[in-house]
C-alpha atoms as a PDB file:
ATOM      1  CA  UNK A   1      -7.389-167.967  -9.902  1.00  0.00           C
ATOM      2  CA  UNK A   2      -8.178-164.517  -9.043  1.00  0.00           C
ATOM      3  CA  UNK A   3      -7.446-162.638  -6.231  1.00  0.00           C
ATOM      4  CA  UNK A   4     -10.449-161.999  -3.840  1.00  0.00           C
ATOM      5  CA  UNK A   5     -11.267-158.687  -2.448  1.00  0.00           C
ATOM      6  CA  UNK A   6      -9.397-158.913   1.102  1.00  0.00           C
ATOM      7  CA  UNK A   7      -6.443-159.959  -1.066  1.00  0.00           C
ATOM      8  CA  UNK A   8      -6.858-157.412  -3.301  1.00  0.00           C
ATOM      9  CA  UNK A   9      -6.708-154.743  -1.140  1.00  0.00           C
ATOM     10  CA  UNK A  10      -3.702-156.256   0.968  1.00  0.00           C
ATOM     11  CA  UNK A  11      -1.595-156.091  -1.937  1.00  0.00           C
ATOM     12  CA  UNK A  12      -2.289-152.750  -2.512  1.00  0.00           C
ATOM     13  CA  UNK A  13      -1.428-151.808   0.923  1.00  0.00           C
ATOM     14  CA  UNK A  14       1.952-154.035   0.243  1.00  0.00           C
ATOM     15  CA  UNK A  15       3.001-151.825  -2.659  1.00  0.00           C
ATOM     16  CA  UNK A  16       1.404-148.396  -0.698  1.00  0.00           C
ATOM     17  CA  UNK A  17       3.924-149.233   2.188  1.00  0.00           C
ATOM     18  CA  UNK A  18       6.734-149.950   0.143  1.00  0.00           C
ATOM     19  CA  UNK A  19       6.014-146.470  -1.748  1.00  0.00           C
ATOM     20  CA  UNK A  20       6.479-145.155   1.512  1.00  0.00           C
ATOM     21  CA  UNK A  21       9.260-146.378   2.866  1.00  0.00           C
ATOM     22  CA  UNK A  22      10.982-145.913  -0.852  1.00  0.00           C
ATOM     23  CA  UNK A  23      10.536-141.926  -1.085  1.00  0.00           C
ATOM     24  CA  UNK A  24      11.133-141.852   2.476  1.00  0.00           C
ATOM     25  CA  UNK A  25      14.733-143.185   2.266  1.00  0.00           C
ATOM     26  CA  UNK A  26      14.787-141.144  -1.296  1.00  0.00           C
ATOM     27  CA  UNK A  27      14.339-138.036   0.782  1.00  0.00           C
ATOM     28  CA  UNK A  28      17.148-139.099   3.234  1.00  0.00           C
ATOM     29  CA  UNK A  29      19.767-139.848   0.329  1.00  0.00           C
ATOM     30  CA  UNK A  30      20.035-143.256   1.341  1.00  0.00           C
ATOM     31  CA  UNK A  31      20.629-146.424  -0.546  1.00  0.00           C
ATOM     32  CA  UNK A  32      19.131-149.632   0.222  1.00  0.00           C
ATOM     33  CA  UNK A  33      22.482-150.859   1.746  1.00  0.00           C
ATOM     34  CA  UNK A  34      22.727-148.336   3.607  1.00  0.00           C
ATOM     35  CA  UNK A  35      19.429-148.882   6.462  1.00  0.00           C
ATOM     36  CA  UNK A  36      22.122-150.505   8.322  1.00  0.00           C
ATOM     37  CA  UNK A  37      21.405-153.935   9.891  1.00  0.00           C
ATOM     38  CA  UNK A  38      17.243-152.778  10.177  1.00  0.00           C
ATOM     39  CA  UNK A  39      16.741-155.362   6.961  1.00  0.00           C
ATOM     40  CA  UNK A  40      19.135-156.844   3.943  1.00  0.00           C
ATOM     41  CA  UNK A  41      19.139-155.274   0.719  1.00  0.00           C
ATOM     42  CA  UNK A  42      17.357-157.452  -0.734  1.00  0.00           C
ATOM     43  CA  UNK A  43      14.641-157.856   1.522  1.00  0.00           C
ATOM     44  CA  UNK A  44      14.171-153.584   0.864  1.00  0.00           C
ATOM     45  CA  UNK A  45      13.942-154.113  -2.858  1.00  0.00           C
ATOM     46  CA  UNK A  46      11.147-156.604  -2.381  1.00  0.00           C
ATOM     47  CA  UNK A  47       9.369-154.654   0.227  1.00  0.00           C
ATOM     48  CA  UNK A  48       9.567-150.897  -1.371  1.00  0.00           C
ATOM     49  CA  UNK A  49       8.160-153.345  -4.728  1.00  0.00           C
ATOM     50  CA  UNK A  50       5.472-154.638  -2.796  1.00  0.00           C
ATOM     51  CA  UNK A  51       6.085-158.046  -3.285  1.00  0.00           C
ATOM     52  CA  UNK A  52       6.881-158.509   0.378  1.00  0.00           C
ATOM     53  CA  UNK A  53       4.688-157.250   3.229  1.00  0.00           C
ATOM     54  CA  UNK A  54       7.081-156.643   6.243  1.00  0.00           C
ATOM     55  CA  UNK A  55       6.280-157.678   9.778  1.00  0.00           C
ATOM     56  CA  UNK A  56       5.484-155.155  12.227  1.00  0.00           C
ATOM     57  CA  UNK A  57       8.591-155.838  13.817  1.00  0.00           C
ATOM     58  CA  UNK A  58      10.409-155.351  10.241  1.00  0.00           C
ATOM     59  CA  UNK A  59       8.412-152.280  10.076  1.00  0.00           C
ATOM     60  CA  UNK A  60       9.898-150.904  13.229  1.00  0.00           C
ATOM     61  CA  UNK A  61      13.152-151.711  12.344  1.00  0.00           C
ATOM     62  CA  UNK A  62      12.831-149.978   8.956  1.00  0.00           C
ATOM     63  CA  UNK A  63      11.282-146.378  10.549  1.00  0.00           C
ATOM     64  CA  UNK A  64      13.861-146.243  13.123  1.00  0.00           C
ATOM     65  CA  UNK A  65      16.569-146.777  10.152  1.00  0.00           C
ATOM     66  CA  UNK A  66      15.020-143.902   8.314  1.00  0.00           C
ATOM     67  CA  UNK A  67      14.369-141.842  11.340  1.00  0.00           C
ATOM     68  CA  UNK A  68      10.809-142.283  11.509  1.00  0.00           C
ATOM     69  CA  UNK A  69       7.810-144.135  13.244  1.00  0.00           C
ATOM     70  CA  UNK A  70       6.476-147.072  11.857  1.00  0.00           C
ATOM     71  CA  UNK A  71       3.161-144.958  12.666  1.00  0.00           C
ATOM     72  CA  UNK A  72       4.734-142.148   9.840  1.00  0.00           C
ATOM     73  CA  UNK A  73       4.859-144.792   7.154  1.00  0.00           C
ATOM     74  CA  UNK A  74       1.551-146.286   7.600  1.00  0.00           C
ATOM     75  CA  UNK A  75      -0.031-142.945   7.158  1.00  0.00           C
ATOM     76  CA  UNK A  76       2.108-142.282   4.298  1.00  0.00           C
ATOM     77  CA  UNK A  77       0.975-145.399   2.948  1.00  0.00           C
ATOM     78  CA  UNK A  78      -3.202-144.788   3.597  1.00  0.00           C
ATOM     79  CA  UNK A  79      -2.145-141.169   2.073  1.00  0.00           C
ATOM     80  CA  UNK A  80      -1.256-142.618  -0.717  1.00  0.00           C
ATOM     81  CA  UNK A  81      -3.802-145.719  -1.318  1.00  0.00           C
ATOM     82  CA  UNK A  82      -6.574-142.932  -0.423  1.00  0.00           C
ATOM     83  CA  UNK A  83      -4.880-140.595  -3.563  1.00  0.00           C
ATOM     84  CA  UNK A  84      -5.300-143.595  -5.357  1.00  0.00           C
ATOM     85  CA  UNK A  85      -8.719-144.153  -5.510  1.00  0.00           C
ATOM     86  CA  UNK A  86     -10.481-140.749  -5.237  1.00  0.00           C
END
């Protein structure tokens, strides 16, 4: 079964998001362990993967470990999904 269009395009934005939030916490010099109690470890890996898409409330949680606004690393994330397909 393939994925439709919508779904597509979602997915993307999963992995775009978790791009962000990766070189974001790159930047900081900060391990996945180390966002505090924002998220487990685990739950990081499978978001900055893209095989998780984080709440909004996750996504809050996440910016505010790394400093940010949630509002930074959705625009990170369109940055990137728009460098993507020009």
């Amino acid at each position: 079964m393939s994925l439709s269009a919508e779904e597509a395009m979602l997915a993307k934005y999963d992995r775009a998001i978790g791009k962000a939030i990766s070189a974001r916490r790159k930047t900081l010099g900060l391990r996945q362990d180390q966002l505090g109690d924002a998220v487990h470890r685990t739950y990081v890996s499978d978001i900055e993967r893209g095989l998780k898409s984080p709440s909004y409330r996750t996504l809050l949680k996440v910016a505010n470990a790394l400093g940010c606004q949630a509002s930074d690393l959705v625009l990170e994330a369109e940055r990137r999904m728009s460098a993507n397909s020009a």
